[in-house]
Protein backbone atom coordinates (compact mmCIF):
# COMPACT_ATOMS: atom_id res chain seq x y z
CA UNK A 1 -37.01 -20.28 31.87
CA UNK A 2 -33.40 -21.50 32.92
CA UNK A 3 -32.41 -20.40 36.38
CA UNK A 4 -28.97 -20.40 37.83
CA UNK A 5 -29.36 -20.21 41.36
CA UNK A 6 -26.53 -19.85 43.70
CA UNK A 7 -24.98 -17.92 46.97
CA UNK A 8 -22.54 -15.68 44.91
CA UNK A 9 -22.06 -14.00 41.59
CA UNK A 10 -19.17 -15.96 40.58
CA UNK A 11 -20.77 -19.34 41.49
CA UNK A 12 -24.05 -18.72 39.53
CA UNK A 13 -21.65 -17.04 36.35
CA UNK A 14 -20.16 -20.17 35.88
CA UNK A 15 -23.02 -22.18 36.02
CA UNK A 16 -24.09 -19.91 33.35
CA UNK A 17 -20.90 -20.14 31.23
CA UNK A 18 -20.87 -23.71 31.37
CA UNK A 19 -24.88 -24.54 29.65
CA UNK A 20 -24.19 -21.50 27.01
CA UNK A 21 -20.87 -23.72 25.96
CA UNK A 22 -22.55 -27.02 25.96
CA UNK A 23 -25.95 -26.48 24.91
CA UNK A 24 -26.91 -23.24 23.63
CA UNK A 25 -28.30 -22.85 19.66
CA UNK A 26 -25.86 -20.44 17.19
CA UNK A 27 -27.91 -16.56 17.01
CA UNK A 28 -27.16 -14.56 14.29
CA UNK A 29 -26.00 -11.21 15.88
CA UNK A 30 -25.59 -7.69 16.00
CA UNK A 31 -22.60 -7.99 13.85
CA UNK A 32 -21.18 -12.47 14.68
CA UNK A 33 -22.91 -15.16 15.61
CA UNK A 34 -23.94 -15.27 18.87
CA UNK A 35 -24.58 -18.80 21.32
CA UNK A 36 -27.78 -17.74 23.29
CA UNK A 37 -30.22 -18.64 25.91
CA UNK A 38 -33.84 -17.05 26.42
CA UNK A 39 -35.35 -15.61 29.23
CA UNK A 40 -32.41 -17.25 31.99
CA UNK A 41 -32.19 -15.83 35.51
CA UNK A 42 -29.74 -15.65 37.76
CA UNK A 43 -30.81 -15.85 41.87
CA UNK A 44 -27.79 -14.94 44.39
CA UNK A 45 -28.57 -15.24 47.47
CA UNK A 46 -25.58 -13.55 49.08
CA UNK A 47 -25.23 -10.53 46.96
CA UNK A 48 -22.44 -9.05 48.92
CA UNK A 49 -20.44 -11.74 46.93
CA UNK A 50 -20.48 -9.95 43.53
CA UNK A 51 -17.76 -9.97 41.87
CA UNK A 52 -17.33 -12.34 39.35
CA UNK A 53 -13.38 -14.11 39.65
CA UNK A 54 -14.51 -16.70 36.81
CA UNK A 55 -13.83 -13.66 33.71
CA UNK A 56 -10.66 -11.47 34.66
CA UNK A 57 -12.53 -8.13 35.03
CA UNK A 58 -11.62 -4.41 35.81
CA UNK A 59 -12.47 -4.11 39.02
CA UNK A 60 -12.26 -0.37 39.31
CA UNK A 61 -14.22 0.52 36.04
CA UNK A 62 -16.87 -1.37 37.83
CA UNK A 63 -17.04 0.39 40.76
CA UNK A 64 -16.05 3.86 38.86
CA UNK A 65 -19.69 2.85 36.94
CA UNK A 66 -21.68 2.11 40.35
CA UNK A 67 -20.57 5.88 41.77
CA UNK A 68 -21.50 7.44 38.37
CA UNK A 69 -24.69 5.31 38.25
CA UNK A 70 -25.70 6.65 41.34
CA UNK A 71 -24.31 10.48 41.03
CA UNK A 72 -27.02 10.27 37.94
CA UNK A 73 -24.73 11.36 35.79
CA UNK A 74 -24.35 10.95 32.08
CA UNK A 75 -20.74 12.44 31.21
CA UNK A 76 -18.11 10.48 28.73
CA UNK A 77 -15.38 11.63 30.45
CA UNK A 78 -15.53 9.93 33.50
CA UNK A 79 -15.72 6.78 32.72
CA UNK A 80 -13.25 6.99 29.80
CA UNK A 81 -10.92 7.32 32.02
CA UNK A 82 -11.42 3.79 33.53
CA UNK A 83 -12.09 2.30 30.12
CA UNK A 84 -11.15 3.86 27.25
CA UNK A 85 -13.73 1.77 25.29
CA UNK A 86 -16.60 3.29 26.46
CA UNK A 87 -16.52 6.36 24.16
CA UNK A 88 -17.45 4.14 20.98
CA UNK A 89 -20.60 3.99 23.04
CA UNK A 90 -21.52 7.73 22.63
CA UNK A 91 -23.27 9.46 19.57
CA UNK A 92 -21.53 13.25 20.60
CA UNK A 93 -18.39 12.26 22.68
CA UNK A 94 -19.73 13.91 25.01
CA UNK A 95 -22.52 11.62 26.97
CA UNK A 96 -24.46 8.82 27.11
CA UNK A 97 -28.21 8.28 25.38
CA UNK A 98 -28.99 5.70 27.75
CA UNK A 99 -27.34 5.97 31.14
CA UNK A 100 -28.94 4.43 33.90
CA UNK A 101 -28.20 6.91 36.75
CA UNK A 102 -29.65 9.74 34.47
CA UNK A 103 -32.18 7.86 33.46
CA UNK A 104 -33.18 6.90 36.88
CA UNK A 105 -33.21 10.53 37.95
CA UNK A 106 -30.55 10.03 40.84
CA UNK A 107 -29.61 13.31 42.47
CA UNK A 108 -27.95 12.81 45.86
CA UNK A 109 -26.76 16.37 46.81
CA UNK A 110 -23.16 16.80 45.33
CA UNK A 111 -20.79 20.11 45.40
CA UNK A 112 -21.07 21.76 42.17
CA UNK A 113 -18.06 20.89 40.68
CA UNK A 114 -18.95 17.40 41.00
CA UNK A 115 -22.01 17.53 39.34
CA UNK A 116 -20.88 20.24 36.39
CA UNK A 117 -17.64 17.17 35.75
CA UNK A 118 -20.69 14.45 35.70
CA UNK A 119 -23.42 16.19 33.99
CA UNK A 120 -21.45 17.90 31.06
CA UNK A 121 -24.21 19.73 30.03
CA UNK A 122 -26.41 22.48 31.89
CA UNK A 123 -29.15 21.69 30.05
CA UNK A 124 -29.12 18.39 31.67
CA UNK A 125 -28.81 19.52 35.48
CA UNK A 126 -32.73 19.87 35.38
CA UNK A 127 -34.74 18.87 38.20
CA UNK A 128 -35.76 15.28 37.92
CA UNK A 129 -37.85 12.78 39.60
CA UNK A 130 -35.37 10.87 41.66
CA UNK A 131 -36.49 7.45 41.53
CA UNK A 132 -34.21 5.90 43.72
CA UNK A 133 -35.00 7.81 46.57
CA UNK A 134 -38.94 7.87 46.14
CA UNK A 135 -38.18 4.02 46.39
CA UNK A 136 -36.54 4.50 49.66
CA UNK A 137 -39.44 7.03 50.79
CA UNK A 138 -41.88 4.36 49.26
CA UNK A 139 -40.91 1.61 50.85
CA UNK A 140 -40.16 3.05 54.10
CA UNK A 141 -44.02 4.16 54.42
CA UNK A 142 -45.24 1.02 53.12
CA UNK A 143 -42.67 -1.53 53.59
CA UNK A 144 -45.22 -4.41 52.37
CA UNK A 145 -45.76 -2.61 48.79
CA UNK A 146 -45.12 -4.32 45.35
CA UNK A 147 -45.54 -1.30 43.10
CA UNK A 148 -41.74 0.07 43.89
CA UNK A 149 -40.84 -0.13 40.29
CA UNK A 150 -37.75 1.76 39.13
CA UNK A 151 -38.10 2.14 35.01
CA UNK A 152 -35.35 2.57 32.46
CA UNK A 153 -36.75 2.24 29.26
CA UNK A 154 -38.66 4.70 27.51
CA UNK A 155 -40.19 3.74 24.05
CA UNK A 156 -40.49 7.32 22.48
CA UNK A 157 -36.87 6.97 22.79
CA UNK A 158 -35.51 3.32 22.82
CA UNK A 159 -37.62 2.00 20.09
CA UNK A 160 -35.82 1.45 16.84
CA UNK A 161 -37.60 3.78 14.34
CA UNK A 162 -37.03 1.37 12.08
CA UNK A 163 -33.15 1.31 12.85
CA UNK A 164 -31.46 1.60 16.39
CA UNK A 165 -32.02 5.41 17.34
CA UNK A 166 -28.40 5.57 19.41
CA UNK A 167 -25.15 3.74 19.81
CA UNK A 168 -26.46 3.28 23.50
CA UNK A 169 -29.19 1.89 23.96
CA UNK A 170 -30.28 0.46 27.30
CA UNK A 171 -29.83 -3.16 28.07
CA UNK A 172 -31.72 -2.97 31.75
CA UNK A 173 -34.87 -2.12 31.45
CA UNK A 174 -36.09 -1.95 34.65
CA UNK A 175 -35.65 -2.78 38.43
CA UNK A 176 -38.64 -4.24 41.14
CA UNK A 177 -38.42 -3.57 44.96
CA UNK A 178 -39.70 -5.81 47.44
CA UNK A 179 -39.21 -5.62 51.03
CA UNK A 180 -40.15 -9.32 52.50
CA UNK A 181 -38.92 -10.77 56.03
CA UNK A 182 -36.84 -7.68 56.51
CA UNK A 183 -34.90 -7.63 53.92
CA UNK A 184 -34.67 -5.80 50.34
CA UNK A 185 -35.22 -8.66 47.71
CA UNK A 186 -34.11 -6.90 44.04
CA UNK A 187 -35.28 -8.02 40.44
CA UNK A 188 -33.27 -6.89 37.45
CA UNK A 189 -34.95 -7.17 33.88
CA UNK A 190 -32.41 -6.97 31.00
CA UNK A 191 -33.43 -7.59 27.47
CA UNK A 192 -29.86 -8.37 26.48
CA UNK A 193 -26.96 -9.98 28.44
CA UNK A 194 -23.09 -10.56 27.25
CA UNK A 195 -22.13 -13.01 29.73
CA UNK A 196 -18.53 -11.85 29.24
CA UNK A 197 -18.70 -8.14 28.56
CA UNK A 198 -21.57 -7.32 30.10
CA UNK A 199 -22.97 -9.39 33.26
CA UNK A 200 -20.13 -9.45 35.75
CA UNK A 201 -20.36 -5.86 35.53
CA UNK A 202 -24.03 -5.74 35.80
CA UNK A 203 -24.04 -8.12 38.96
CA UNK A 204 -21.59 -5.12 40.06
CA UNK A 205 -23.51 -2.48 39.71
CA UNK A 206 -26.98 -3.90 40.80
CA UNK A 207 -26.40 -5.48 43.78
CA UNK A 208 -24.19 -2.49 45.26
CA UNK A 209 -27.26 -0.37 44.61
CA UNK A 210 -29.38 -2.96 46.53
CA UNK A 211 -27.05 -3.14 49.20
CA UNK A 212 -26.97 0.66 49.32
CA UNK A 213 -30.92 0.95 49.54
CA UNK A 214 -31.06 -1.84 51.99
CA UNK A 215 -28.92 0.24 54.57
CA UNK A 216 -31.09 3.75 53.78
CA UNK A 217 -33.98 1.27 54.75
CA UNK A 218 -31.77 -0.17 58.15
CA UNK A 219 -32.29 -3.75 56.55
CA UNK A 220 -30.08 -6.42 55.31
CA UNK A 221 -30.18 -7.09 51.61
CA UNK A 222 -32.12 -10.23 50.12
CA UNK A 223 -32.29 -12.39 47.10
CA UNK A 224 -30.93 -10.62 43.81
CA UNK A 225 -32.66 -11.93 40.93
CA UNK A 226 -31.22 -10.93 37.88
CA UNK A 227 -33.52 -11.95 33.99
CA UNK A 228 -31.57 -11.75 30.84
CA UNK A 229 -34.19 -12.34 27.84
CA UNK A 230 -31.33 -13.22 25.46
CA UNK A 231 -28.24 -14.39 27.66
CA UNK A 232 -26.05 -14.42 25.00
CA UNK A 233 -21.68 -14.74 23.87
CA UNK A 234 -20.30 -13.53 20.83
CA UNK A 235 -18.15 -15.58 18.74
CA UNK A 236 -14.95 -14.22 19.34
CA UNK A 237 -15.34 -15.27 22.79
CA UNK A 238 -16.38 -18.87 22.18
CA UNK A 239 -12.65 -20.01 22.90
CA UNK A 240 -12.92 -18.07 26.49
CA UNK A 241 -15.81 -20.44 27.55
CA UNK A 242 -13.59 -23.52 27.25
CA UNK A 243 -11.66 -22.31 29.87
CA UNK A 244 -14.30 -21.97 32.59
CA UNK A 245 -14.71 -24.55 35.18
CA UNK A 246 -17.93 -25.40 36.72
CA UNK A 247 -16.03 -24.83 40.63
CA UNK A 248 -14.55 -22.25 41.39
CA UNK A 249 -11.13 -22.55 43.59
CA UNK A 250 -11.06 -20.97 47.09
CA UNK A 251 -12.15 -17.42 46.64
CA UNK A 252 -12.37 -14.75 49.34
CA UNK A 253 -15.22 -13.49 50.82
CA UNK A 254 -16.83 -9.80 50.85
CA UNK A 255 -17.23 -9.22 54.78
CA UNK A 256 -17.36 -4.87 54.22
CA UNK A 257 -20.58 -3.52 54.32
CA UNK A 258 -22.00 -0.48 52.37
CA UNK A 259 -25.15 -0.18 55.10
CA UNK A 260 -25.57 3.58 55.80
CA UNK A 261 -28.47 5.88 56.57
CA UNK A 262 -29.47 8.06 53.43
CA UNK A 263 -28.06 11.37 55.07
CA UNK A 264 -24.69 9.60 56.04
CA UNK A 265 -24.42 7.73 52.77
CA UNK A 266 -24.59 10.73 50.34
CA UNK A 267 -21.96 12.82 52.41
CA UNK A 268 -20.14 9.53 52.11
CA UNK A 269 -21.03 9.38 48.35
CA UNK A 270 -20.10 12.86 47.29
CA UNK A 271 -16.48 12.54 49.07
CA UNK A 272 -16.03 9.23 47.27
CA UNK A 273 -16.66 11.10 44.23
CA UNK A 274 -14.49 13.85 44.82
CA UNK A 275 -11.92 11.76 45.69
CA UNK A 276 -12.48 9.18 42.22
CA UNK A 277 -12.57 12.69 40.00
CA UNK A 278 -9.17 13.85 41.69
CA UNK A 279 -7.99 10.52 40.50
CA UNK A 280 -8.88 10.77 36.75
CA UNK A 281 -6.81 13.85 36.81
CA UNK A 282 -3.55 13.18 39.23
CA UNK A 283 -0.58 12.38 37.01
CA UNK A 284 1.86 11.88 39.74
CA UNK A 285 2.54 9.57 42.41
CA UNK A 286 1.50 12.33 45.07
CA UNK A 287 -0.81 13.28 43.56
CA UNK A 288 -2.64 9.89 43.44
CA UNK A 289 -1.24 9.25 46.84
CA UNK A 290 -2.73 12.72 47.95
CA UNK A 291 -6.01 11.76 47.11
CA UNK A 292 -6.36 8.65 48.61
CA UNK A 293 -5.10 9.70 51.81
CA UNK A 294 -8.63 11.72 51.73
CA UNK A 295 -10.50 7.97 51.80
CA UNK A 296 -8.99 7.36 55.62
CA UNK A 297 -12.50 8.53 57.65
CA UNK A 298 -14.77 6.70 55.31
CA UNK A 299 -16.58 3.66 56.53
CA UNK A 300 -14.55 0.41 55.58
CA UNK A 301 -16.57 -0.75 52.87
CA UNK A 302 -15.95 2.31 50.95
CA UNK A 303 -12.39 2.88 51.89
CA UNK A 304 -11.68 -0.19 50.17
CA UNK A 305 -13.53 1.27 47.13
CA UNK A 306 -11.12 4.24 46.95
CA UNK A 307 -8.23 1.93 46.88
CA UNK A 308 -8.83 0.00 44.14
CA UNK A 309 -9.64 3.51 41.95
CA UNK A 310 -6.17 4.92 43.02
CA UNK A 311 -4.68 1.48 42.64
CA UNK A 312 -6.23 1.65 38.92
CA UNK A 313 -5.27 5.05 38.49
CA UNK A 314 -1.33 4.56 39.88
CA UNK A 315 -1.05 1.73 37.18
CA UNK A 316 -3.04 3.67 34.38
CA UNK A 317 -0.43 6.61 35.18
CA UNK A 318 2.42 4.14 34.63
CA UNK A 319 3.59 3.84 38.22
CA UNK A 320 2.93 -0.26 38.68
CA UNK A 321 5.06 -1.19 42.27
CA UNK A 322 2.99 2.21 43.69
CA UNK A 323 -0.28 0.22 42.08
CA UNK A 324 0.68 -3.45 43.79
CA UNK A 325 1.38 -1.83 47.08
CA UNK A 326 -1.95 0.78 47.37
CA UNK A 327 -4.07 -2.07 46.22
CA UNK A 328 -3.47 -3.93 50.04
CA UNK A 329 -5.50 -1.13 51.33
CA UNK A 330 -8.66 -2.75 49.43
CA UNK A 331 -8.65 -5.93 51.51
CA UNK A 332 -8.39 -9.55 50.18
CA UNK A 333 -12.11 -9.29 48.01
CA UNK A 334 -11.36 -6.84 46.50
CA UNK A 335 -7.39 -7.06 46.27
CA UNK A 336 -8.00 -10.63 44.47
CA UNK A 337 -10.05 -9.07 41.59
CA UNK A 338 -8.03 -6.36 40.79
CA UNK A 339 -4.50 -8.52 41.00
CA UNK A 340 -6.44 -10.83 38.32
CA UNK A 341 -6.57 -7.75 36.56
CA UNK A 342 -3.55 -6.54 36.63
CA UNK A 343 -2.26 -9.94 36.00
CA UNK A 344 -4.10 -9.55 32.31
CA UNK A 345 -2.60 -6.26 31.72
CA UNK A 346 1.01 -7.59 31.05
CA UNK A 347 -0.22 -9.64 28.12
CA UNK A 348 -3.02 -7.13 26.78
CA UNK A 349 -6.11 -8.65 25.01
CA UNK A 350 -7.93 -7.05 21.92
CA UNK A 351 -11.11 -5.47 23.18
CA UNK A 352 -10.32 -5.14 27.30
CA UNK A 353 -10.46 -1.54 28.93
């Protein structure tokens, strides 16, 4: 096993980026050559540092993924709105075969609305074990237990039968709780890894979730340890790998926190919601201006959230000097990523959201 150990997302990415460029064999792939690496893990040990700065990502698709991830939902709609890519993904248009918030049962108590514009379909608004929150309950009883295992895959439908049964199938496959010295240490298992398309976004999404937990618990967050069985870049983004440096330049740090008791954090989480859905359908300045103004008596961490979704949405709407001046709101973290971003987005590049 290769391990990339490190205090913060971006630090351990490039490690990662820099042995796939000069060492790792030729794959053939899904549909290029791939350069892979088996069973490598990533350890961060400050996971409030997430965001990778090494890969120019979209920092509000990211965080629009995290808040549907954890609504459970399953919807296309949502998310095309932050990337328009992600309907390729879907066999209907409609939803997603594997998505990991429906998959993991989540169901934090949402106005209707919300939940009808996440889970398209009635059929799907079923009662469902929740296994984020029997973690919680789990691991509040018995904070010493090891069998906190939150599961992703299912065979019956994830197996190829003999070819791929869905356009989406999952890549995580399964998370492992441990609480040890006070603090919530997280294990993500992945089968399959892009290191450009996929991981930043999947250090995004995991660690906010652990960070979340960690404050239903009243703990601090711990180690997130993060397995990709094949670790792998395509081809067409061979030429991208040249360009990443082993250091990183002076980066900001995350000093927000997400820490909130369960009761607090999914009032928190279904006005966060409200306010992100407003956004996907505000076409005007006030609008979009309207709806943020809602994010003022949220806890920091989250207020700074909202800002970079309206920021997204002010530019997506066409408005870009409204975009560069709501985007100061998120604080320097998270301010940095998305002006990377919207740096990109004057010189477009086939394949981004």
């Amino acid at each position: 096993m290769i391990v990339f150990a490190g205090t913060s997302a971006d630090q351990v990415w490039r490690a990662a980026a820099v042995k796939l460029r000069e060492t790792a064999p030729v794959q053939e792939g899904r549909d290029q050559p791939t350069r892979e690496l088996l069973h490598a893990a990533f350890s961060i040990q400050q996971p409030r540092q997430r965001v990778v700065f090494g890969r120019v990502i979209n920092p509000a698709f990211a965080l629009a993924e995290v808040l549907w991830i954890l609504a459970g939902a399953n919807s296309v709609d949502f998310l095309r709105f932050w990337n328009p890519r992600m309907k390729r993904f879907s066999d209907d248009g409609t939803r997603f075969h594997g998505a990991y918030g429906y998959r993991l049962g989540c169901q934090p108590r949402l106005d209707a609305h919300i939940r009808d514009a996440l889970i398209p379909d009635p059929a799907d608004r079923r009662e469902r074990a929740d296994q984020l929150r029997m973690a919680y309950e789990a691991l509040r009883e018995t904070p010493t237990s090891r069998q906190v295992v939150l599961q992703i895959w299912d065979g019956e439908r994830d197996l190829p039968d003999p070819q791929p049964r869905s356009k989406d199938i999952p890549c995580n496959l399964m998370s492992h709780l441990l609480v040890r010295d006070n603090k919530l240490e997280w294990l993500q298992v992945m089968r399959s890894n892009d290191l450009i398309w996929g991981t930043p976004y999947n250090f995004i999404q995991w660690t906010s979730m652990q960070e979340i937990v960690a404050g239903w618990l009243g703990i601090e967050p711990g180690t997130y340890t993060h397995i990709s069985d094949s670790l792998h870049v395509y081809q067409r983004h061979w030429d991208d790998l040249d360009q990443i440096t082993p250091a990183a330049p002076d980066l900001p740090e995350n000093t927000t926190k997400l820490a909130l008791p369960y009761g607090e954090w999914e009032q928190v989480w279904n006005a966060l919601l409200d306010v992100a859905l407003h956004l996907t359908q505000a076409r005007t300045v006030e609008a979009i201006r309207a709806a943020a103004h809602l994010l003022h008596d949220m806890p920091p961490g989250y207020q700074q959230w909202g800002a970079v979704l309206a920021a997204e949405a002010l530019r997506r709407r066409g408005f870009p000097d409204e975009a560069l001046a709501q985007i100061d709101a998120a604080g320097p973290y998270w301010r940095a990523s998305w002006q990377q971003w919207y740096a990109q987005q004057t010189q477009p590049q086939e394949g981004e959201a």
